[in-house]
C-alpha atoms as a PDB file:
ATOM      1  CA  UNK A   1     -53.751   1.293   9.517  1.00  0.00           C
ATOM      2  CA  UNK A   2     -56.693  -0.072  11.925  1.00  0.00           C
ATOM      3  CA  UNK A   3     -60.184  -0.628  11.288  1.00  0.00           C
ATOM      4  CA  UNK A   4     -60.596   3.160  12.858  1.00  0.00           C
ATOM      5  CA  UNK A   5     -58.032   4.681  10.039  1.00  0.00           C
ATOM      6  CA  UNK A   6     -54.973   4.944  12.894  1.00  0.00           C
ATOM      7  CA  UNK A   7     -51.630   4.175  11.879  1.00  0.00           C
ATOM      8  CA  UNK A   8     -50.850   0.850  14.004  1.00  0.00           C
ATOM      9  CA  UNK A   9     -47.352   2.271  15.720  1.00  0.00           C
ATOM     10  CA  UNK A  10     -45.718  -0.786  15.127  1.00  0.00           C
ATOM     11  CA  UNK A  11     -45.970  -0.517  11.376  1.00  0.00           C
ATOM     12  CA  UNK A  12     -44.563   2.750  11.632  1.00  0.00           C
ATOM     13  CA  UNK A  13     -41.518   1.564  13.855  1.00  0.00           C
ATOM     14  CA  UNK A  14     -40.971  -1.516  11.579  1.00  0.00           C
ATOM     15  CA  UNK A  15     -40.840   0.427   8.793  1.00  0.00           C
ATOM     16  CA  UNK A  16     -38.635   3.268   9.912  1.00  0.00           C
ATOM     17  CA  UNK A  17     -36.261   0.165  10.750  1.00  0.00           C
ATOM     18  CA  UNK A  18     -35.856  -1.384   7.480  1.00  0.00           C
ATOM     19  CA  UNK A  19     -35.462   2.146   6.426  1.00  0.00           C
ATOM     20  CA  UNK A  20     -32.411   3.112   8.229  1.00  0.00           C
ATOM     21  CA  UNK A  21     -30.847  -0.764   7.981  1.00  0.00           C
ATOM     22  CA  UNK A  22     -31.320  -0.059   4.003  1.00  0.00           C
ATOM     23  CA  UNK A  23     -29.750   3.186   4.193  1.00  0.00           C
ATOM     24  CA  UNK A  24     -26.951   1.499   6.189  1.00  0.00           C
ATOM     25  CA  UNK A  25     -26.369  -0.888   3.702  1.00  0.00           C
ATOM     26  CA  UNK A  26     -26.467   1.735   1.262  1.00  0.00           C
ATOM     27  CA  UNK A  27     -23.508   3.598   3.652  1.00  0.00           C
ATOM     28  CA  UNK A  28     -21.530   0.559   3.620  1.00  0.00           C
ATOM     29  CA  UNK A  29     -21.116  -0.402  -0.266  1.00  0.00           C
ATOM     30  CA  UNK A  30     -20.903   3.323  -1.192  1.00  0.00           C
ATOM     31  CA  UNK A  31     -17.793   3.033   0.737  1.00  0.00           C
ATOM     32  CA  UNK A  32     -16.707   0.120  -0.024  1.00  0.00           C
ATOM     33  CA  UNK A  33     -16.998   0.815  -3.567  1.00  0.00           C
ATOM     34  CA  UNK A  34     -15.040   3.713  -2.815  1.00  0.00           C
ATOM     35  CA  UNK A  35     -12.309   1.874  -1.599  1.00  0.00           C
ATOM     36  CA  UNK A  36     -12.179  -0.207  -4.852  1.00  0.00           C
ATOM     37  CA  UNK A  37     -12.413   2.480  -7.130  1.00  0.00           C
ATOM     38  CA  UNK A  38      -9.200   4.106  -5.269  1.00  0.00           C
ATOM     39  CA  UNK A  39      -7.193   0.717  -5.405  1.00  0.00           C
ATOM     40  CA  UNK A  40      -7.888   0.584  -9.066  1.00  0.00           C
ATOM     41  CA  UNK A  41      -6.959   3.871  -9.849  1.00  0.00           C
ATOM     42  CA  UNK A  42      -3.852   3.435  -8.324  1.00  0.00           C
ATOM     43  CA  UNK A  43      -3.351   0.424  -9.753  1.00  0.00           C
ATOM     44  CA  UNK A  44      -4.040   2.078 -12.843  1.00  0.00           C
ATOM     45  CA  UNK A  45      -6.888  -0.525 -13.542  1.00  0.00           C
ATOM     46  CA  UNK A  46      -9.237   1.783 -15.480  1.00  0.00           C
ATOM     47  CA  UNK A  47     -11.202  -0.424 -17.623  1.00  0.00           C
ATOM     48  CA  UNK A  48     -12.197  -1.848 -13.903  1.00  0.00           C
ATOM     49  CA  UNK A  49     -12.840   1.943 -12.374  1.00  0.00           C
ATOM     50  CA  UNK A  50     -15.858   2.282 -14.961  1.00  0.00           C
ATOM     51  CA  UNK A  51     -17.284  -0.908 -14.559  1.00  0.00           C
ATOM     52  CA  UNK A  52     -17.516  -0.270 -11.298  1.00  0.00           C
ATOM     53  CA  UNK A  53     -19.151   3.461 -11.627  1.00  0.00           C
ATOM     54  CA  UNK A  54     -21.733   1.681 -14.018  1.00  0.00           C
ATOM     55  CA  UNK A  55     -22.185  -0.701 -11.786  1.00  0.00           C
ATOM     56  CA  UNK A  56     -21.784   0.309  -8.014  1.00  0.00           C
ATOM     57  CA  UNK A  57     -21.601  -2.788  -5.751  1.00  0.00           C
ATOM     58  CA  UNK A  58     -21.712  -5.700  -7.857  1.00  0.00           C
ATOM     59  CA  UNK A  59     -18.463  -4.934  -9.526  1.00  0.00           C
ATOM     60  CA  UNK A  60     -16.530  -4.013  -6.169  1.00  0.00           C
ATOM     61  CA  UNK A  61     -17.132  -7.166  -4.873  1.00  0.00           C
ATOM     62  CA  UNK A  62     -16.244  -9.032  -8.009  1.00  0.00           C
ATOM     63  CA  UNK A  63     -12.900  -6.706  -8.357  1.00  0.00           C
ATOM     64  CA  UNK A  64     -12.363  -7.353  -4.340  1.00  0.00           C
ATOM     65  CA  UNK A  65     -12.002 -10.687  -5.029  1.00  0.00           C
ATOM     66  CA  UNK A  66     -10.462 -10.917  -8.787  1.00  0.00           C
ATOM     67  CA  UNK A  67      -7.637  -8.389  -8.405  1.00  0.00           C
ATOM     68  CA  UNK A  68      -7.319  -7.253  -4.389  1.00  0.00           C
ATOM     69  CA  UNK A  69      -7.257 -10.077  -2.975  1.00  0.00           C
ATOM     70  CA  UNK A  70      -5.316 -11.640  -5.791  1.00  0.00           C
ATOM     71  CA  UNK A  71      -5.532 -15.636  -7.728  1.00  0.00           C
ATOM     72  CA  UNK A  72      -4.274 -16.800  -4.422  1.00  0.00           C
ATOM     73  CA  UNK A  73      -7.053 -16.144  -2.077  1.00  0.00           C
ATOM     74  CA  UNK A  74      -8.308 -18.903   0.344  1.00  0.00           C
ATOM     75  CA  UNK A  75     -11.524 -17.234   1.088  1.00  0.00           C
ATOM     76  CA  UNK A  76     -12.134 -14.260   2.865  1.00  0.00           C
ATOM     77  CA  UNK A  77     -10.624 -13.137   5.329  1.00  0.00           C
ATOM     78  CA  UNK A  78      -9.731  -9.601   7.029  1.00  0.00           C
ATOM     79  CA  UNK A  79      -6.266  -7.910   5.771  1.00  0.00           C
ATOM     80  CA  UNK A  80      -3.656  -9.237   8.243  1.00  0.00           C
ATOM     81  CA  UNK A  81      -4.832 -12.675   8.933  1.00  0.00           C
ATOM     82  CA  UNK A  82      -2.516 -14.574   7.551  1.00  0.00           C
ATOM     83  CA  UNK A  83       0.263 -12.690   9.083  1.00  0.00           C
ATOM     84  CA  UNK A  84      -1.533 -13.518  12.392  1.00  0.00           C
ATOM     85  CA  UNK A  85      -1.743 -17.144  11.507  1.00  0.00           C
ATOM     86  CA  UNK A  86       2.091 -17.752  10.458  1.00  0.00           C
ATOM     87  CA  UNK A  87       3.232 -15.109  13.910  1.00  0.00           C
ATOM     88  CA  UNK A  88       1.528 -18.035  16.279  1.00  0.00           C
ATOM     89  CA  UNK A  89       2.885 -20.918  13.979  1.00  0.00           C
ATOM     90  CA  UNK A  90       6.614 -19.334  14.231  1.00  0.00           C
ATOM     91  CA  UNK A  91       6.474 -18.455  17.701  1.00  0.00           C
ATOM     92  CA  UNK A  92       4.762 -22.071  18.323  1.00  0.00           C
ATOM     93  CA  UNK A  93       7.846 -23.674  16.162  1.00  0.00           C
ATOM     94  CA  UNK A  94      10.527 -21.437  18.461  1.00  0.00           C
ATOM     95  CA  UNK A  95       8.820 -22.546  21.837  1.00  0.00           C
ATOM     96  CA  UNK A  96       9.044 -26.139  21.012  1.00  0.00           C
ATOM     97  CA  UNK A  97      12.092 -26.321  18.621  1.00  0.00           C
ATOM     98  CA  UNK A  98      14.168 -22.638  19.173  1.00  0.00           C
ATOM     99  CA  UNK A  99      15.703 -22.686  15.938  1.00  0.00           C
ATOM    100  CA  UNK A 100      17.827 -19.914  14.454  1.00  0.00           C
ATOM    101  CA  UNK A 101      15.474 -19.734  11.133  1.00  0.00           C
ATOM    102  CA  UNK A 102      12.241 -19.624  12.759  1.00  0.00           C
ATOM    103  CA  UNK A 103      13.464 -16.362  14.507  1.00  0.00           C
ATOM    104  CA  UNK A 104      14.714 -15.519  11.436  1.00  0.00           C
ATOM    105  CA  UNK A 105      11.522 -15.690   9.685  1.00  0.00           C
ATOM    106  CA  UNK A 106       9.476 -14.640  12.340  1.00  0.00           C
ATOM    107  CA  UNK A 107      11.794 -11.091  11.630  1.00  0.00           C
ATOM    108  CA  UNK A 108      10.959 -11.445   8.174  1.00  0.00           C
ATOM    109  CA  UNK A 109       7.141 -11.143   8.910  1.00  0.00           C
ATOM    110  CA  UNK A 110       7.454  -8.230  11.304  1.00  0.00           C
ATOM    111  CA  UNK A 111       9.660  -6.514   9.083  1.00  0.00           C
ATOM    112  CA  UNK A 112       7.235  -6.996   6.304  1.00  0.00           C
ATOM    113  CA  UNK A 113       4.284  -5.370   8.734  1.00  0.00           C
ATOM    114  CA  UNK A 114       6.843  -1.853   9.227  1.00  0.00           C
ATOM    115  CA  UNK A 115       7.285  -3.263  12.687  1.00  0.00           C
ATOM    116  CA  UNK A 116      11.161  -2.745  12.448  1.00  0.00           C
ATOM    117  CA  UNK A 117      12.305  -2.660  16.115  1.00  0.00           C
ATOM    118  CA  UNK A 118      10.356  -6.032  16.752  1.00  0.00           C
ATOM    119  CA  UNK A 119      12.046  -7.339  13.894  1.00  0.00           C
ATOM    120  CA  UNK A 120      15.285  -6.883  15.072  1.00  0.00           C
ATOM    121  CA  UNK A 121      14.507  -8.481  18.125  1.00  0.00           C
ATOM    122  CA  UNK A 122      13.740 -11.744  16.108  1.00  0.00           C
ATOM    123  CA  UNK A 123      16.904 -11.308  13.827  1.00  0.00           C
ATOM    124  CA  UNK A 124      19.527 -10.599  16.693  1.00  0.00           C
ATOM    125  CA  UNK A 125      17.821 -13.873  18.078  1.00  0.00           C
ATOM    126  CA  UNK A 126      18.488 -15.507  15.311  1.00  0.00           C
ATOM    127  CA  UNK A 127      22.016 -14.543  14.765  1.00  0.00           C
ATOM    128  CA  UNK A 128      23.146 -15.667  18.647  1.00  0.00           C
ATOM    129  CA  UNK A 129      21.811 -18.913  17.141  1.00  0.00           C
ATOM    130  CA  UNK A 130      23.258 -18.709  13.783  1.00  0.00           C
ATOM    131  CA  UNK A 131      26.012 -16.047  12.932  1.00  0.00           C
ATOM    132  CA  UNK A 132      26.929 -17.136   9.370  1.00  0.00           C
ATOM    133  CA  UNK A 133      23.294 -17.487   7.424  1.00  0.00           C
ATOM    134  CA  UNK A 134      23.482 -14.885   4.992  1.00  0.00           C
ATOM    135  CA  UNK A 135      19.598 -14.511   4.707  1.00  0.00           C
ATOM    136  CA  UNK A 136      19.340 -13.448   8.036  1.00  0.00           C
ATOM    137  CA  UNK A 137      22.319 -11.472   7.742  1.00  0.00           C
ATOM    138  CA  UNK A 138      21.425  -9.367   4.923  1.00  0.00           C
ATOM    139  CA  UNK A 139      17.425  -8.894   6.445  1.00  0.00           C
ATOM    140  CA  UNK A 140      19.181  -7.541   9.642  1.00  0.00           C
ATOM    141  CA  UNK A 141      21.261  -5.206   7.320  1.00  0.00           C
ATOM    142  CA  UNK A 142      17.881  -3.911   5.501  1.00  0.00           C
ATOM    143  CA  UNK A 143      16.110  -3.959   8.955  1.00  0.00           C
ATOM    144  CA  UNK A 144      18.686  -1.367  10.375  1.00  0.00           C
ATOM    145  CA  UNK A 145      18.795   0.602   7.468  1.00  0.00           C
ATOM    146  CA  UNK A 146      15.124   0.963   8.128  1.00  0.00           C
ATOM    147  CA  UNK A 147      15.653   2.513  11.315  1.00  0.00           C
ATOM    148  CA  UNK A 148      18.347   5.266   9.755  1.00  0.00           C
ATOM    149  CA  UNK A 149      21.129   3.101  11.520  1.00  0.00           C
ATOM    150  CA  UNK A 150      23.242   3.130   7.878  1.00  0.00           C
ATOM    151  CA  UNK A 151      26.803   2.642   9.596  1.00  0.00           C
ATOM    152  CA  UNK A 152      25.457  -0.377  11.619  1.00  0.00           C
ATOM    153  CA  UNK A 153      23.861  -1.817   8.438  1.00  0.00           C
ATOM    154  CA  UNK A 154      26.861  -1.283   6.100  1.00  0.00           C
ATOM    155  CA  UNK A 155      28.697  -4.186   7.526  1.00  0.00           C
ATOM    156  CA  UNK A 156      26.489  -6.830   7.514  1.00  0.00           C
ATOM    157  CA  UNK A 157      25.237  -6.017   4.068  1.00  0.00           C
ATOM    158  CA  UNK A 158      29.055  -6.137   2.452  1.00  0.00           C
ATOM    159  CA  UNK A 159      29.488  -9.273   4.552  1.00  0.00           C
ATOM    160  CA  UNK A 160      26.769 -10.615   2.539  1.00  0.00           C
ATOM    161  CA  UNK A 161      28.041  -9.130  -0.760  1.00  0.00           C
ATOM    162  CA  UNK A 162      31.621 -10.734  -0.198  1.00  0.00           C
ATOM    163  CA  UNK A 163      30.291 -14.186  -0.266  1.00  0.00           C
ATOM    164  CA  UNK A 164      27.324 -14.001  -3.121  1.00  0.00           C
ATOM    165  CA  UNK A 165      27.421 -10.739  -4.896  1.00  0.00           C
ATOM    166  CA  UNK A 166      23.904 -12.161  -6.523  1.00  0.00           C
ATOM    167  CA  UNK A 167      22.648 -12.648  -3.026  1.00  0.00           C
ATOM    168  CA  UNK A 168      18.844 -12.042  -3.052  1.00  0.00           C
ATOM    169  CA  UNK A 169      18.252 -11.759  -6.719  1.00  0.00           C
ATOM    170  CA  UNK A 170      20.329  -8.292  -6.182  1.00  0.00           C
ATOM    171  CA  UNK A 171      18.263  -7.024  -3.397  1.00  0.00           C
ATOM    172  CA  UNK A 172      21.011  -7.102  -0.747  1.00  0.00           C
ATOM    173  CA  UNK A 173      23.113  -5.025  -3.394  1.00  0.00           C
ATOM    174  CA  UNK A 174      20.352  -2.483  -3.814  1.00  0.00           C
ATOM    175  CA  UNK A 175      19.736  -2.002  -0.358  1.00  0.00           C
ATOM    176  CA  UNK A 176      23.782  -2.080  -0.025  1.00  0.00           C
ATOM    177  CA  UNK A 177      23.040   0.725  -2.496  1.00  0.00           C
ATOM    178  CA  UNK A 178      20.758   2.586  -0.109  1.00  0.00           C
ATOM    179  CA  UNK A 179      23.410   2.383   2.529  1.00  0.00           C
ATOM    180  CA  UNK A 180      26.016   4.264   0.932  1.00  0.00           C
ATOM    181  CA  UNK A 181      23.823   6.670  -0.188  1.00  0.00           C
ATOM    182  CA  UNK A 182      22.488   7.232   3.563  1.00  0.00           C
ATOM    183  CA  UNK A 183      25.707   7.578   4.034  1.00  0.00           C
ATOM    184  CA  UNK A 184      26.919  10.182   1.999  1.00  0.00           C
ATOM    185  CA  UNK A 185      28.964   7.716  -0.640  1.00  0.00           C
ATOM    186  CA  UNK A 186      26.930   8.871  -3.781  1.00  0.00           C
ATOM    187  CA  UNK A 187      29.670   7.772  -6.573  1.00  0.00           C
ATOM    188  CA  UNK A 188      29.683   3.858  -4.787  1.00  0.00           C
ATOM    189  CA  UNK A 189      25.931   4.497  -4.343  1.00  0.00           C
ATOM    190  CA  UNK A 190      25.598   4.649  -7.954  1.00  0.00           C
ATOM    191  CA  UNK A 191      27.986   2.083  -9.030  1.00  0.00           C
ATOM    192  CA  UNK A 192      26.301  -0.169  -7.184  1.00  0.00           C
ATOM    193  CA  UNK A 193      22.424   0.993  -8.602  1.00  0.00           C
ATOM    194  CA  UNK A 194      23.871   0.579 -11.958  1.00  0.00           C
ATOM    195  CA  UNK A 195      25.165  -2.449 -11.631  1.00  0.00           C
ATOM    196  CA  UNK A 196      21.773  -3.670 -10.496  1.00  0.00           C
ATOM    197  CA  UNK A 197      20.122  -1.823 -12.925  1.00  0.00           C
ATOM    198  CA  UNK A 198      21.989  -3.785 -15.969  1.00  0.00           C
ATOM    199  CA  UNK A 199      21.106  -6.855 -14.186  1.00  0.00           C
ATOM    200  CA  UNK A 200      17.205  -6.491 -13.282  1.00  0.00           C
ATOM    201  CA  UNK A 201      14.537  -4.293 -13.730  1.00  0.00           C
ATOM    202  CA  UNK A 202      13.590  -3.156 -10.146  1.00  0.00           C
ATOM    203  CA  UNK A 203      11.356   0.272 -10.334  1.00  0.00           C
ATOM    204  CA  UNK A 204      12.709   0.916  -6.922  1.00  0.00           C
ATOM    205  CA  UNK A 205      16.411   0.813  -8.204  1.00  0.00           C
ATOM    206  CA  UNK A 206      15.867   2.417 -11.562  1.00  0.00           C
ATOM    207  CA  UNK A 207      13.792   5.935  -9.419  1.00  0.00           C
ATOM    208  CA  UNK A 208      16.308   5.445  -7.187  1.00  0.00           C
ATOM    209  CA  UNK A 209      19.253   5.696  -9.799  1.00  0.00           C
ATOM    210  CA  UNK A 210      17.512   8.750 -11.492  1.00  0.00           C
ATOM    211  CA  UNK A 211      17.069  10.589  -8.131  1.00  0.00           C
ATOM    212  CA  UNK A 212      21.499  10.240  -8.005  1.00  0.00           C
ATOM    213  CA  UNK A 213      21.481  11.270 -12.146  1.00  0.00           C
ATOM    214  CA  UNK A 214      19.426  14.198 -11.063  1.00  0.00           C
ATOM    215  CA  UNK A 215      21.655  15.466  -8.431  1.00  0.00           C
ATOM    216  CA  UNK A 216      24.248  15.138 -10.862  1.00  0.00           C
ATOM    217  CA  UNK A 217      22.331  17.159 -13.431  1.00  0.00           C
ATOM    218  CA  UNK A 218      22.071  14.386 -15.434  1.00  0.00           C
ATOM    219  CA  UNK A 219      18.827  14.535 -16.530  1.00  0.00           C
ATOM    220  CA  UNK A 220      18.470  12.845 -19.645  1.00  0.00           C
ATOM    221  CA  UNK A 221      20.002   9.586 -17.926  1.00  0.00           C
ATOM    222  CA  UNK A 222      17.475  10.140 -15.347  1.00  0.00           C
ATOM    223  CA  UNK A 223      14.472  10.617 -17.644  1.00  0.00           C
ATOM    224  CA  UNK A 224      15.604   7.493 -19.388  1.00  0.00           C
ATOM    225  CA  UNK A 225      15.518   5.069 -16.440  1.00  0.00           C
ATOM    226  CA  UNK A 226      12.028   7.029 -15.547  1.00  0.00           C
ATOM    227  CA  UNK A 227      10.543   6.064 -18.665  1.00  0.00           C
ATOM    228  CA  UNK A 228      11.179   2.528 -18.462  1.00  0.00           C
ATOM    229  CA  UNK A 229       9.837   2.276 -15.061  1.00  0.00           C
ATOM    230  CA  UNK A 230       6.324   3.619 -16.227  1.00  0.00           C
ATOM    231  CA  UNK A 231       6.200   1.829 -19.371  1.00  0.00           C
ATOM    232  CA  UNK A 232       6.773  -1.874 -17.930  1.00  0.00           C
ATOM    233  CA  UNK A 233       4.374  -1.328 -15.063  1.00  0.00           C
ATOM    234  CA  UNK A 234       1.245  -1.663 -17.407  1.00  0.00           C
ATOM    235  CA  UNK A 235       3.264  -4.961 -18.224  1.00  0.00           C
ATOM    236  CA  UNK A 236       3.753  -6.286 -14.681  1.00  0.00           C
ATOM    237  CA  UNK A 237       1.902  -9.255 -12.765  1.00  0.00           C
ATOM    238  CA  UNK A 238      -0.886  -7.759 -10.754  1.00  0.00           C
ATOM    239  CA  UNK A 239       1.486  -8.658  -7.148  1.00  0.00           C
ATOM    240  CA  UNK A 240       4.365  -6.424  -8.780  1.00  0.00           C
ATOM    241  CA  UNK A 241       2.227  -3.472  -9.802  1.00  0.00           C
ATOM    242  CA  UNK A 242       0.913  -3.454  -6.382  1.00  0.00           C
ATOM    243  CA  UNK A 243       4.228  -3.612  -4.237  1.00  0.00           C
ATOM    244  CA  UNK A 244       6.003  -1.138  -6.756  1.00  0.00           C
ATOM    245  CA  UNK A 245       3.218   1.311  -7.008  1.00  0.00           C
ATOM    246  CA  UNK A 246       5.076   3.911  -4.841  1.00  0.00           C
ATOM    247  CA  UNK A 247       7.733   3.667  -7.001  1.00  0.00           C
ATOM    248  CA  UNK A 248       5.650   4.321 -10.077  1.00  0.00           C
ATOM    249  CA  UNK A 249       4.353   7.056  -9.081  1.00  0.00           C
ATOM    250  CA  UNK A 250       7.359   8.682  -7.609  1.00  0.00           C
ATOM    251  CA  UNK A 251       8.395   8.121 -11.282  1.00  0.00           C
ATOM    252  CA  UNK A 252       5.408   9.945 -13.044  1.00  0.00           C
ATOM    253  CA  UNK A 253       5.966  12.806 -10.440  1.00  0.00           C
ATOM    254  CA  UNK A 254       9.928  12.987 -11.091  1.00  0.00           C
ATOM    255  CA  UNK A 255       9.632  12.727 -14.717  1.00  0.00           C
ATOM    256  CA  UNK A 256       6.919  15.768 -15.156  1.00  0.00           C
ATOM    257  CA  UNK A 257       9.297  18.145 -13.245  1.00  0.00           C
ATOM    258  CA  UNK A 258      11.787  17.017 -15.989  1.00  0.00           C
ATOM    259  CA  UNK A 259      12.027  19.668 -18.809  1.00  0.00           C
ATOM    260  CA  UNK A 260      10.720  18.631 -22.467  1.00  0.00           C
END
């Protein structure tokens, strides 16, 4: 106000401003707390979704940092980054150097992002340069399979299998798995899933393993393999939980439609 008793406009305008920049800020943790609070419950992080209802904000941002980003953060940065920064350092290596595992891992990234038909640009690269590494080999395989291209995968995938039945940790034989199963060989399909199965503990291979013991009607194997997939998850570093979640929860919905 003015020494008349008028409201000095420019009070009024400065004020109206740090009104709307507080509701803005208001805006922007609501939904970011939003974001955290659907992570968590997906994660099935409860103890962390009511901290963070009792205290909006504060807790998101120390969750963002303790669980979604994970012990190895470097700082922040925005989701993809690092991807970005290890794309310019492969394609930097292959300009200067042209080397069949560069290619090779520059595939692995892209495959990693979804971006399948980029990644087997990278891997056919890296096979004209080197036919016989079985890592690239067996990422091409998976990389077809991807695409639906089963009958193209199958070979390099049993290749693989030939020289190191092992190879991967048992990854090449679960996705070897996959392949037959595209491809209509459901007994080999789950010969191979079991065989992983009694070696490892994948969630992906046990649902996966169920989903065959259901179509045999054999659904007390499959509730079996179901259970153990939900009851190690609560068990599970937070980087497993996270990349098997879809798995998980495919298990919670196949085991309720299950009869008692």
């Amino acid at each position: 106000m003015d020494e008349y008793g008028y409201e000095d406009p420019r009070a009024s305008f400065l004020y109206q401003l740090q009104q709307w920049f507080g509701y803005g800020v208001g805006v922007v943790f609501l939904v970011f707390t939003l974001w955290m609070i659907i992570d968590a419950i997906r994660k099935g992080e409860w103890q962390w979704v009511f901290f963070m209802m009792v205290m909006p904000g504060l807790a998101a941002v120390w969750y963002f940092f303790y669980i979604f980003r994970g012990p190895t953060l470097r700082g922040f940065e925005l989701p993809g980054a690092s991807d970005r920064r290890r794309i310019k350092e492969l394609q930097a290596q292959i300009h200067h150097l042209d080397k069949a595992h560069h290619h090779s891992q520059l595939g692995d990234v892209y495959f990693q992002q979804g971006k399948y038909q980029t990644a087997e640009i990278c891997y056919r690269a890296a096979m004209e340069r080197d036919g016989n590494d079985p890592d690239t080999r067996a990422h091409f395989g998976q990389c077809l399979l991807r695409q639906k291209r089963a009958a193209e995968a199958r070979p390099l995938l049993e290749g693989v299998l030939r020289e190191n039945p092992k190879h991967d940790y048992n990854h090449t034989a679960m996705a070897y798995a996959e392949t037959l199963a595209a491809l209509g060989e459901t007994d080999n399909a789950l010969k191979s899933l079991e065989y992983v199965v009694a070696n490892n503990s994948y969630p992906r291979a046990k649902v996966q393993l169920a989903e065959l013991y259901l179509a045999r009607n054999q659904p007390d194997l499959a509730r079996a393999q179901l259970k153990d997939v939900i009851a190690d998850d609560p068990h599970a570093p937070i980087y497993q939980r996270r990349r098997d979640r879809v798995w998980v929860s495919r298990a919670k919905s196949l085991l309720r439609k299950l009869p008692k």
